[in-house]
PDB file of N, CA and C in Angstrom:
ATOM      1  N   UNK A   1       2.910   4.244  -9.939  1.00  0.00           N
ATOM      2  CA  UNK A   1       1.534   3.994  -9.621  1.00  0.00           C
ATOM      3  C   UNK A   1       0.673   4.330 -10.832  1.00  0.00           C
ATOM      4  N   UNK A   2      -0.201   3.547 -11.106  1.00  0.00           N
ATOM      5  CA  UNK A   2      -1.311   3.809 -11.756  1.00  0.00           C
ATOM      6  C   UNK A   2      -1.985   4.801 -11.670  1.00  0.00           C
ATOM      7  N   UNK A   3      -3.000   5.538 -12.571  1.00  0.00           N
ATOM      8  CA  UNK A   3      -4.258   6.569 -12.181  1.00  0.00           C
ATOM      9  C   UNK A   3      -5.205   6.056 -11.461  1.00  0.00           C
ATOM     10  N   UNK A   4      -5.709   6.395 -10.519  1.00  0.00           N
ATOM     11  CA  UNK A   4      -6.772   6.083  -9.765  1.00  0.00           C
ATOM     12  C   UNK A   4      -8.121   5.178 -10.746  1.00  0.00           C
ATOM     13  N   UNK A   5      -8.675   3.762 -10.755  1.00  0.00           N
ATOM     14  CA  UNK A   5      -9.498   3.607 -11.312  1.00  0.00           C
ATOM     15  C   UNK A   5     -10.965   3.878 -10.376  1.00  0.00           C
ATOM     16  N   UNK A   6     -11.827   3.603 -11.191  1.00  0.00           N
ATOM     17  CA  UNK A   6     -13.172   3.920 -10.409  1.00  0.00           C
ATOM     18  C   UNK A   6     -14.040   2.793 -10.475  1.00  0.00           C
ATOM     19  N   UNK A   7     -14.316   2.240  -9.794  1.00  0.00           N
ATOM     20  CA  UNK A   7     -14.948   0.662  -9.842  1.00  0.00           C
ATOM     21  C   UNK A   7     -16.529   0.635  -9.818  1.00  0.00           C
ATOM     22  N   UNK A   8     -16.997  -0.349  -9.497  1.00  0.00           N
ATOM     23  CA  UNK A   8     -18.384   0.068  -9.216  1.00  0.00           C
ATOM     24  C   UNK A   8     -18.455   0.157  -7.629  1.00  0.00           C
ATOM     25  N   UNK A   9     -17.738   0.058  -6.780  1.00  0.00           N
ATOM     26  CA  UNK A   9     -18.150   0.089  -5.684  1.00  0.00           C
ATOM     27  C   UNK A   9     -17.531   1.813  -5.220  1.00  0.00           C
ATOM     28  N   UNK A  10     -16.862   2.228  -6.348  1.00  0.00           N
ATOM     29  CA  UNK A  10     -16.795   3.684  -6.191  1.00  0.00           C
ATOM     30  C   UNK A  10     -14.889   3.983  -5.800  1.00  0.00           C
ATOM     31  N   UNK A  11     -14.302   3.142  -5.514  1.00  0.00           N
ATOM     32  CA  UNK A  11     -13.264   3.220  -4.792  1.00  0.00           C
ATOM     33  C   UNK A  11     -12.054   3.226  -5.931  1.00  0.00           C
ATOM     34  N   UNK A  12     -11.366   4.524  -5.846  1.00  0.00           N
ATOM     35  CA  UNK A  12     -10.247   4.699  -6.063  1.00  0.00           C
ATOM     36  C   UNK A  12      -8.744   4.206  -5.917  1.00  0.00           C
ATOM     37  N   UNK A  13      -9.244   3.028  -6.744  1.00  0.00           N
ATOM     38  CA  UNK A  13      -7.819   1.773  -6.368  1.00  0.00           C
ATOM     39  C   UNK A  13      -6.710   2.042  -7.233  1.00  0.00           C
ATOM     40  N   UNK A  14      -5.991   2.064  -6.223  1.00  0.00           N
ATOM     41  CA  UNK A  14      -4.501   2.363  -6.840  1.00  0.00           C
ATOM     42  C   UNK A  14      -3.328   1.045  -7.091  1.00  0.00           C
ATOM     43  N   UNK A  15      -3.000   0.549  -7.672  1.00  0.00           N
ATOM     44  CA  UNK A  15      -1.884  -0.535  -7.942  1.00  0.00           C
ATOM     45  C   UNK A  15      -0.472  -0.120  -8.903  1.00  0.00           C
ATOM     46  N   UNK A  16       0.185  -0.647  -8.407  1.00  0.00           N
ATOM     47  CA  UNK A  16       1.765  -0.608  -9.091  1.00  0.00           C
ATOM     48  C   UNK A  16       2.650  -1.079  -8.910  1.00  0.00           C
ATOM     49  N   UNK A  17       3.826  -0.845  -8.797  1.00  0.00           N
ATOM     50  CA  UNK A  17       4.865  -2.018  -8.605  1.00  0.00           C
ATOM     51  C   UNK A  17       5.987  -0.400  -8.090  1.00  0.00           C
ATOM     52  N   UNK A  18       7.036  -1.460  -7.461  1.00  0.00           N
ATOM     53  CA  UNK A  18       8.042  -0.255  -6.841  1.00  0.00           C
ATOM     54  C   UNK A  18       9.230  -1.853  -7.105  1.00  0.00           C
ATOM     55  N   UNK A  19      10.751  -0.919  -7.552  1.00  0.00           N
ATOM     56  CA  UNK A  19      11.621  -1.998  -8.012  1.00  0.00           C
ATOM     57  C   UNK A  19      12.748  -1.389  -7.215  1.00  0.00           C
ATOM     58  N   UNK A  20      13.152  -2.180  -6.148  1.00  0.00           N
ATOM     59  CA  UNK A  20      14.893  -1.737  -5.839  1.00  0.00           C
ATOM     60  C   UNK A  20      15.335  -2.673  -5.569  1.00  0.00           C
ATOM     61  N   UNK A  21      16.995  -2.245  -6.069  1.00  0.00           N
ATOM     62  CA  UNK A  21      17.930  -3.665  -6.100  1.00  0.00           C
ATOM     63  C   UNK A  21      17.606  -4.711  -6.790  1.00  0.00           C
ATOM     64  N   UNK A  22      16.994  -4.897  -7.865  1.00  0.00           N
ATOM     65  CA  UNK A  22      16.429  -5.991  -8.694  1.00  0.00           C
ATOM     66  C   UNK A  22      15.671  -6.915  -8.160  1.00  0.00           C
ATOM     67  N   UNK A  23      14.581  -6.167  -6.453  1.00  0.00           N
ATOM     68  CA  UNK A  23      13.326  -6.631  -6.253  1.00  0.00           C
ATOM     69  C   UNK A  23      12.333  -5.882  -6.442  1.00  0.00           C
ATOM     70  N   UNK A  24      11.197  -6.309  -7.109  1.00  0.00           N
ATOM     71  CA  UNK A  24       9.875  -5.702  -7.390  1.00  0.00           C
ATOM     72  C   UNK A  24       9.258  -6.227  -6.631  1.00  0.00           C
ATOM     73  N   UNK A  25       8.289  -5.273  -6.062  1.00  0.00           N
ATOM     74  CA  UNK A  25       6.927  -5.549  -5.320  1.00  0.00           C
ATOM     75  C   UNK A  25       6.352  -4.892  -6.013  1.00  0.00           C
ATOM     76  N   UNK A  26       4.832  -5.616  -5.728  1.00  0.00           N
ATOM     77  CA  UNK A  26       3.280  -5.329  -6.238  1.00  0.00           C
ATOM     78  C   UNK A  26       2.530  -4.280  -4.700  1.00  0.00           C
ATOM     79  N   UNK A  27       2.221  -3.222  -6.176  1.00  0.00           N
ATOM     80  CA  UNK A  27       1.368  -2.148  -4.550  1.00  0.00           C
ATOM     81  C   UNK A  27       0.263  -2.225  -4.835  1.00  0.00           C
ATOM     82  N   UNK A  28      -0.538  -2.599  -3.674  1.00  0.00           N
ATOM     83  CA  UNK A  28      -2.352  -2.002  -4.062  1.00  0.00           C
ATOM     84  C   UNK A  28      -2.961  -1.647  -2.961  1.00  0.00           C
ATOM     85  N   UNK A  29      -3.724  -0.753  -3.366  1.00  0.00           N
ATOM     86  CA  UNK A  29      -4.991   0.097  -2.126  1.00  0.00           C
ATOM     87  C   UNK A  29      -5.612  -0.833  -1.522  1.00  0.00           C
ATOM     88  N   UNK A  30      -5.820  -0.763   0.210  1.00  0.00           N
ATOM     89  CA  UNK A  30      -6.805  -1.317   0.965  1.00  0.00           C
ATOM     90  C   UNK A  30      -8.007  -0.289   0.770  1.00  0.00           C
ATOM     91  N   UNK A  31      -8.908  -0.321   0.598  1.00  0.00           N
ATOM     92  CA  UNK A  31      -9.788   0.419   0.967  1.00  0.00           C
ATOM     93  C   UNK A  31     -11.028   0.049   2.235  1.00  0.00           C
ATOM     94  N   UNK A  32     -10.828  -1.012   2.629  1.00  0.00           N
ATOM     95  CA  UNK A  32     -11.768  -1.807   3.985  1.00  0.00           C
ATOM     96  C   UNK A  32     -11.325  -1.279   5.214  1.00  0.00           C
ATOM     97  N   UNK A  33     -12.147  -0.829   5.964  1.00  0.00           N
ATOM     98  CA  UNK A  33     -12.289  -1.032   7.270  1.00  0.00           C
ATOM     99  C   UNK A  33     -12.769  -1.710   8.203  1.00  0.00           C
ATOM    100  N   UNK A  34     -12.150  -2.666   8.652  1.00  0.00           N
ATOM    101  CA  UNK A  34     -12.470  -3.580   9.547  1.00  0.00           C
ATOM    102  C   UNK A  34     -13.665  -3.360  10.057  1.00  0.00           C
ATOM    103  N   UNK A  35     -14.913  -4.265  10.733  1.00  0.00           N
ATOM    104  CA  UNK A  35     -16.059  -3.936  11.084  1.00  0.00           C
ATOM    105  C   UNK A  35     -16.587  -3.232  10.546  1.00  0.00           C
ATOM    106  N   UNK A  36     -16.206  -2.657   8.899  1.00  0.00           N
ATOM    107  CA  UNK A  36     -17.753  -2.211   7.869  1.00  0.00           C
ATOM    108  C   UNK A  36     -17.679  -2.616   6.878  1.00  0.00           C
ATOM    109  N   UNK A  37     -19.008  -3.142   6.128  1.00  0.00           N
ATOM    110  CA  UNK A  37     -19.010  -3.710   5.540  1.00  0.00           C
ATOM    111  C   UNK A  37     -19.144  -2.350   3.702  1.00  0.00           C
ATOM    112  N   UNK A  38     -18.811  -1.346   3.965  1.00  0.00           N
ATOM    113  CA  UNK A  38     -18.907  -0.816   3.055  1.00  0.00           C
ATOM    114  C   UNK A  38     -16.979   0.142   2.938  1.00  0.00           C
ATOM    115  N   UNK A  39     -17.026  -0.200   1.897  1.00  0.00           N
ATOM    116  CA  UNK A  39     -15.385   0.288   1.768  1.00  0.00           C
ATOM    117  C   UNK A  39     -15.254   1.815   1.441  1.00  0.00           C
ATOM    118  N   UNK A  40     -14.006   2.023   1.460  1.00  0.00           N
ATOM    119  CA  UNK A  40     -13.963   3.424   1.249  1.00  0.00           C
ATOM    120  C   UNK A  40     -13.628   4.103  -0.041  1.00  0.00           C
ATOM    121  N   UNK A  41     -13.780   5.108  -0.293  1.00  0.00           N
ATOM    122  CA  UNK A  41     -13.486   5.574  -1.983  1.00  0.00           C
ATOM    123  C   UNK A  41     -12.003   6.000  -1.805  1.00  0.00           C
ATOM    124  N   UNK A  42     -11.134   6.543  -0.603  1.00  0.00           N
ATOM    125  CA  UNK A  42      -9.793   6.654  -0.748  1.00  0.00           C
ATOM    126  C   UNK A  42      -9.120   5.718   0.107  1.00  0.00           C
ATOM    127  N   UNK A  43      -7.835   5.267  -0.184  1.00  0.00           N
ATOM    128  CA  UNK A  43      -7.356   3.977   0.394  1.00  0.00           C
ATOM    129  C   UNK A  43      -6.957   4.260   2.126  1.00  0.00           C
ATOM    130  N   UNK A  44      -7.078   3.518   2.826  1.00  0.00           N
ATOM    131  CA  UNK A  44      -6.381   3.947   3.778  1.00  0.00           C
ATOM    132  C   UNK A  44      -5.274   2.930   4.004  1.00  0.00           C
ATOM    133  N   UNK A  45      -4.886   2.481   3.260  1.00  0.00           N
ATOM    134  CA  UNK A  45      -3.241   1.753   3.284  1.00  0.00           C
ATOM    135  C   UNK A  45      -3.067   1.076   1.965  1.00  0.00           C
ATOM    136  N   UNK A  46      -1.654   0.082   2.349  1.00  0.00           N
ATOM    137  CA  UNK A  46      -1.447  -0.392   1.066  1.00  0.00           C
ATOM    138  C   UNK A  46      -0.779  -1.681   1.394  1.00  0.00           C
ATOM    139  N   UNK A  47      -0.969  -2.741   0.821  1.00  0.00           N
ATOM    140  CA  UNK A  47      -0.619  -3.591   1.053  1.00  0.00           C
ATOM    141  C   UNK A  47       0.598  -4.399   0.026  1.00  0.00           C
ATOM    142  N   UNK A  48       1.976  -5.088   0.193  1.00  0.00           N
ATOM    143  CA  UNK A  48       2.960  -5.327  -0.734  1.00  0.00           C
ATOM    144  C   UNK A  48       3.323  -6.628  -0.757  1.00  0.00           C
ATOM    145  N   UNK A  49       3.181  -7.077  -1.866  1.00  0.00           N
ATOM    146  CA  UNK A  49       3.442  -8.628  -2.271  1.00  0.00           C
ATOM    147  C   UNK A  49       4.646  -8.962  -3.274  1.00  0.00           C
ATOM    148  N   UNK A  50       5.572  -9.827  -3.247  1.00  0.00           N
ATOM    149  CA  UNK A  50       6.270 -10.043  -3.769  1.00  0.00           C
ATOM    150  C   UNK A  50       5.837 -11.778  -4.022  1.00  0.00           C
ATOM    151  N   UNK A  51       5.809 -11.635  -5.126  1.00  0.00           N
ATOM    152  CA  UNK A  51       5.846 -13.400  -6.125  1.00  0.00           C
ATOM    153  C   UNK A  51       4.590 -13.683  -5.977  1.00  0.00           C
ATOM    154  N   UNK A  52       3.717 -12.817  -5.645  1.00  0.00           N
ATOM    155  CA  UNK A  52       1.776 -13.398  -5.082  1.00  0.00           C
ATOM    156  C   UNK A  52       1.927 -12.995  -3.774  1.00  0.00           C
ATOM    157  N   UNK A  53       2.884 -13.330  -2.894  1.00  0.00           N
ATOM    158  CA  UNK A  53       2.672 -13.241  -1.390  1.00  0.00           C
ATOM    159  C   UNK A  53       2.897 -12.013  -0.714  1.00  0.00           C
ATOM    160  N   UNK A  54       1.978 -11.887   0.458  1.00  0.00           N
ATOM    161  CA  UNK A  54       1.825 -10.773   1.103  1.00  0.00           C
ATOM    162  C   UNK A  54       3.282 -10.469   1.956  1.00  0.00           C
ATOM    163  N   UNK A  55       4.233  -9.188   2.002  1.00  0.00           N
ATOM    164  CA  UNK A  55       5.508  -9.403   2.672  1.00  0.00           C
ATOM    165  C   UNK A  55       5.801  -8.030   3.363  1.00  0.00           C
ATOM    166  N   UNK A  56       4.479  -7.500   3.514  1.00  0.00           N
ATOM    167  CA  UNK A  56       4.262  -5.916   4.096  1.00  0.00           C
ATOM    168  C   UNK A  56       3.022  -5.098   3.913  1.00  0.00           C
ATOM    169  N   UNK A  57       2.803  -3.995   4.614  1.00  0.00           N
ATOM    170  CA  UNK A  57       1.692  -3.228   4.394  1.00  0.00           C
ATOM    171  C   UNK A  57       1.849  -2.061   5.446  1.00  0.00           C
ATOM    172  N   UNK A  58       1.680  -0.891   4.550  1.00  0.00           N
ATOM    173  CA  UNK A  58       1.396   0.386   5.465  1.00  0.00           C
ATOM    174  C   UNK A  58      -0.081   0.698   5.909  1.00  0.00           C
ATOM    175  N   UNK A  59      -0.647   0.947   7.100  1.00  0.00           N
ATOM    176  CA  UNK A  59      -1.734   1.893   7.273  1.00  0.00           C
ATOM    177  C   UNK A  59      -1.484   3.558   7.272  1.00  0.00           C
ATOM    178  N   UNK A  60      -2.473   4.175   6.500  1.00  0.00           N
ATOM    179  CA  UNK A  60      -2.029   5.547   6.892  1.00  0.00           C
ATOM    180  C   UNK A  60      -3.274   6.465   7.365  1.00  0.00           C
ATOM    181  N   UNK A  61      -4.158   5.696   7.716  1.00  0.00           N
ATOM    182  CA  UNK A  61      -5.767   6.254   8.692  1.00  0.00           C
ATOM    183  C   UNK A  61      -5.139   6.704  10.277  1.00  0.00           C
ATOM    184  N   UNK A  62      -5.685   7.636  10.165  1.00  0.00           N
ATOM    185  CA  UNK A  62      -5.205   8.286  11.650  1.00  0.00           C
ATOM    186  C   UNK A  62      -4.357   8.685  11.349  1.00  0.00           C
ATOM    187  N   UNK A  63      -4.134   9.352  13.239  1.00  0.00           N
ATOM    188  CA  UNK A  63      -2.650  10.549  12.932  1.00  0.00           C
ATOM    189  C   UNK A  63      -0.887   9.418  12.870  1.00  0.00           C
ATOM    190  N   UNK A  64      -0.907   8.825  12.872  1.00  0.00           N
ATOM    191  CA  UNK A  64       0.389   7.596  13.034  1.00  0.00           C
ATOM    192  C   UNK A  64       0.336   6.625  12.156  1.00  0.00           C
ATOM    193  N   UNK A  65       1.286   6.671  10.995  1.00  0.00           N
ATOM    194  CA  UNK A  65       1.133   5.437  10.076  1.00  0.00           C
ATOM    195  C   UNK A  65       1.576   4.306  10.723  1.00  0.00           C
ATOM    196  N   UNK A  66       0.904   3.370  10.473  1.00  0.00           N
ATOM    197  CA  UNK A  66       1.718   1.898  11.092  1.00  0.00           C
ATOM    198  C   UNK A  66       2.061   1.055   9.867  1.00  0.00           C
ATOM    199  N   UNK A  67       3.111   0.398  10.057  1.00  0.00           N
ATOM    200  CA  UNK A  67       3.917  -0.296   8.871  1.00  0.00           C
ATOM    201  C   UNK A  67       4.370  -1.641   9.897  1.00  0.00           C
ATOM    202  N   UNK A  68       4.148  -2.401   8.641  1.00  0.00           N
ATOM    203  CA  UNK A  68       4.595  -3.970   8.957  1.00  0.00           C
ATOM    204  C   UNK A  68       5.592  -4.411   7.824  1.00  0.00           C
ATOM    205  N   UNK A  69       6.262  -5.186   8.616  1.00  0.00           N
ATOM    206  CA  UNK A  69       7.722  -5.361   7.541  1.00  0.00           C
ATOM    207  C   UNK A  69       7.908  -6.513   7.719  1.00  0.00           C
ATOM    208  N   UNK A  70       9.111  -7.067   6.891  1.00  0.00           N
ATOM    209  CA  UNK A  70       9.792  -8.376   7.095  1.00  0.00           C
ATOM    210  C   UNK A  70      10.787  -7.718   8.031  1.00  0.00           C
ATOM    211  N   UNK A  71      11.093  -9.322   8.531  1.00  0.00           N
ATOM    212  CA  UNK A  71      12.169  -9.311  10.018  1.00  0.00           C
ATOM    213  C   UNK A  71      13.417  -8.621   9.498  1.00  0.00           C
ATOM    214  N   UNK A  72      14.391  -7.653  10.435  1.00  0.00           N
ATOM    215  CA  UNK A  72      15.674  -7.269  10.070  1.00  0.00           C
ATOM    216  C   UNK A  72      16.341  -8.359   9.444  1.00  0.00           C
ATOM    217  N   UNK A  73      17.560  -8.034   8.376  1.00  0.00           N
ATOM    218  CA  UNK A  73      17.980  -8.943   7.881  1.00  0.00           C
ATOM    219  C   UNK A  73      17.904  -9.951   6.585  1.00  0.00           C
ATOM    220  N   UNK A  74      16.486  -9.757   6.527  1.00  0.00           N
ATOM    221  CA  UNK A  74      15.599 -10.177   5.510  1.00  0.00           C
ATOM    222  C   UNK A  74      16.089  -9.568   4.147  1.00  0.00           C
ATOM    223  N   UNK A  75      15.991 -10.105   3.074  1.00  0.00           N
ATOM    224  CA  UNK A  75      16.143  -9.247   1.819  1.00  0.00           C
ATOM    225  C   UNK A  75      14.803  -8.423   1.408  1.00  0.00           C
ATOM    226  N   UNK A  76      13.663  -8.581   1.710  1.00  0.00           N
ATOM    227  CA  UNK A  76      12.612  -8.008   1.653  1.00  0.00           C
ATOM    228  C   UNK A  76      12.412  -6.454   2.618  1.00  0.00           C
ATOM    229  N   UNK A  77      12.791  -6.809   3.577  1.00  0.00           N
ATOM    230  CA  UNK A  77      12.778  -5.357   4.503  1.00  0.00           C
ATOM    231  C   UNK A  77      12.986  -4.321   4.195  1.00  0.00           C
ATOM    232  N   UNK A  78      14.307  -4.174   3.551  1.00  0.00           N
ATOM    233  CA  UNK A  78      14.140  -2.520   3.001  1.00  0.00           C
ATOM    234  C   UNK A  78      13.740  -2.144   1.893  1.00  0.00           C
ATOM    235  N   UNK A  79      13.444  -3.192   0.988  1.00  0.00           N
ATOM    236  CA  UNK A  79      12.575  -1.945  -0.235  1.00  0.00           C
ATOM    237  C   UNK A  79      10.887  -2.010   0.029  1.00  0.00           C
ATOM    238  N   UNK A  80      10.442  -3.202   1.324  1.00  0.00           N
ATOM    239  CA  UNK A  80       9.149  -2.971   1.901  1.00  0.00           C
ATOM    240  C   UNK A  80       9.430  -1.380   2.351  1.00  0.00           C
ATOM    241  N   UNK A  81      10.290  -1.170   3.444  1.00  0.00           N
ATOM    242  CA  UNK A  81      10.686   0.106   3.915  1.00  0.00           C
ATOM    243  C   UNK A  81      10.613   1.054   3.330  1.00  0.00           C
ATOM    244  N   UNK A  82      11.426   1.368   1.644  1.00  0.00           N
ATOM    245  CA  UNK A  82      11.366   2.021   0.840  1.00  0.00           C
ATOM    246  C   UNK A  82       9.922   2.767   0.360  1.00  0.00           C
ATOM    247  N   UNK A  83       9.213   1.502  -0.198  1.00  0.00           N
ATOM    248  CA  UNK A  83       7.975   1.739  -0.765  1.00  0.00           C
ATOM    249  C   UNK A  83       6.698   2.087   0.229  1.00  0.00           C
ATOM    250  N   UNK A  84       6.861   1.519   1.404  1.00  0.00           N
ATOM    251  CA  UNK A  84       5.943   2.054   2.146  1.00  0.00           C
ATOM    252  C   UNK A  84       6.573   3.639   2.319  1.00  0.00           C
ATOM    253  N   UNK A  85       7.499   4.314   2.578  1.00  0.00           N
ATOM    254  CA  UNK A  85       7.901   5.520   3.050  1.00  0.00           C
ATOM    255  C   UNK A  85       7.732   6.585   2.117  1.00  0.00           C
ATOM    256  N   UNK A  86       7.753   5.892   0.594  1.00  0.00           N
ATOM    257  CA  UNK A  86       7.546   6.814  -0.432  1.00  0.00           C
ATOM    258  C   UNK A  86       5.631   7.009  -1.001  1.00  0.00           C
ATOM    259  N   UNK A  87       5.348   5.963   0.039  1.00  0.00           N
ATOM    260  CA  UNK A  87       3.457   5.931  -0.319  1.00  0.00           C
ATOM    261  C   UNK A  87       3.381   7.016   1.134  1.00  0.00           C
ATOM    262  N   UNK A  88       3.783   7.046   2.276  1.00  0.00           N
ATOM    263  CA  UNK A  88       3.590   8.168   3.297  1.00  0.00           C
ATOM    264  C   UNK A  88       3.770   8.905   2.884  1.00  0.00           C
ATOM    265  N   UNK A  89       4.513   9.474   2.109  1.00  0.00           N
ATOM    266  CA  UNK A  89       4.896  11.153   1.863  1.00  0.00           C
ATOM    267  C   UNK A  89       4.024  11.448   0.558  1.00  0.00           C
ATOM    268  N   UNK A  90       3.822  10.525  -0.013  1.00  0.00           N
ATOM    269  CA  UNK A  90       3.014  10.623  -1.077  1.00  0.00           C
ATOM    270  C   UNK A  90       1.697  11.603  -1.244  1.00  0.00           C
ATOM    271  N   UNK A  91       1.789  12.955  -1.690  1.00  0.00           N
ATOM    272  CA  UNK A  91       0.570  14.228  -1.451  1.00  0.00           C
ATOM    273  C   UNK A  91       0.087  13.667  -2.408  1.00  0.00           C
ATOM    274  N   UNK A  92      -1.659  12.981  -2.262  1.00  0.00           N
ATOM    275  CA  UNK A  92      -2.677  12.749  -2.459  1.00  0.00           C
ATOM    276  C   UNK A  92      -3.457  13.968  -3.551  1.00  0.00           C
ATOM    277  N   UNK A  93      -3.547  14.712  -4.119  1.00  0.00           N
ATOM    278  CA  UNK A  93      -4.221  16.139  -4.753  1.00  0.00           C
ATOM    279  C   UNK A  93      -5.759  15.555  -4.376  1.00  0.00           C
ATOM    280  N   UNK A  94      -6.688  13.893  -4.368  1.00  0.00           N
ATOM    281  CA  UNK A  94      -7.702  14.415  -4.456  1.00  0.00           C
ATOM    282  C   UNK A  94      -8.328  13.934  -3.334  1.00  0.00           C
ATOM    283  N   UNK A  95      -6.972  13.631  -2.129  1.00  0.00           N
ATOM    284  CA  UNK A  95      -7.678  13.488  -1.024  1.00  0.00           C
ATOM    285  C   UNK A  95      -8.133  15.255  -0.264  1.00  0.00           C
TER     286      UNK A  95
END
């Protein structure tokens, strides 16, 4: 992961890439909350694209992360799995 940049809208966007098994995905900070129109300065999920396209995303707002994956079976599923599990455990210092 990158260092946190600081934008003008204030928000601490994070992007990077996570590589297993000779697939890379692209990571980057959501910072939106649905129904406001003002975003947040720490992410509350992350969303993962492979080749441009969207092929997963963790939320981690609230007490229960929710994660979306590709279907079992898929070659995408477990290093979505991977990378979302290693952004959950992930201690934040400046949240």
């Amino acid at each position: 992961m990158n260092a946190p940049v600081v934008s003008m809208t204030m928000k601490a966007e994070r992007s990077g890439q996570f590589s297993m098994g000779g697939t890379t995905l692209e990571v980057e900070s959501v910072h939106e909350v649905r129904g406001s129109s003002l975003p947040l300065e720490a992410p509350i999920g992350y969303v993962f694209r492979h080749d441009g396209k969207v092929v997963g995303a963790i939320e981690l707002n609230g007490l229960t992360p929710r994660l979306w994956r590709p279907a079992s079976g898929t070659a995408l599923r477990e290093p979505v799995t991977m990378a979302a599990l290693a952004l959950a455990l992930l201690w934040d210092p400046s949240a």
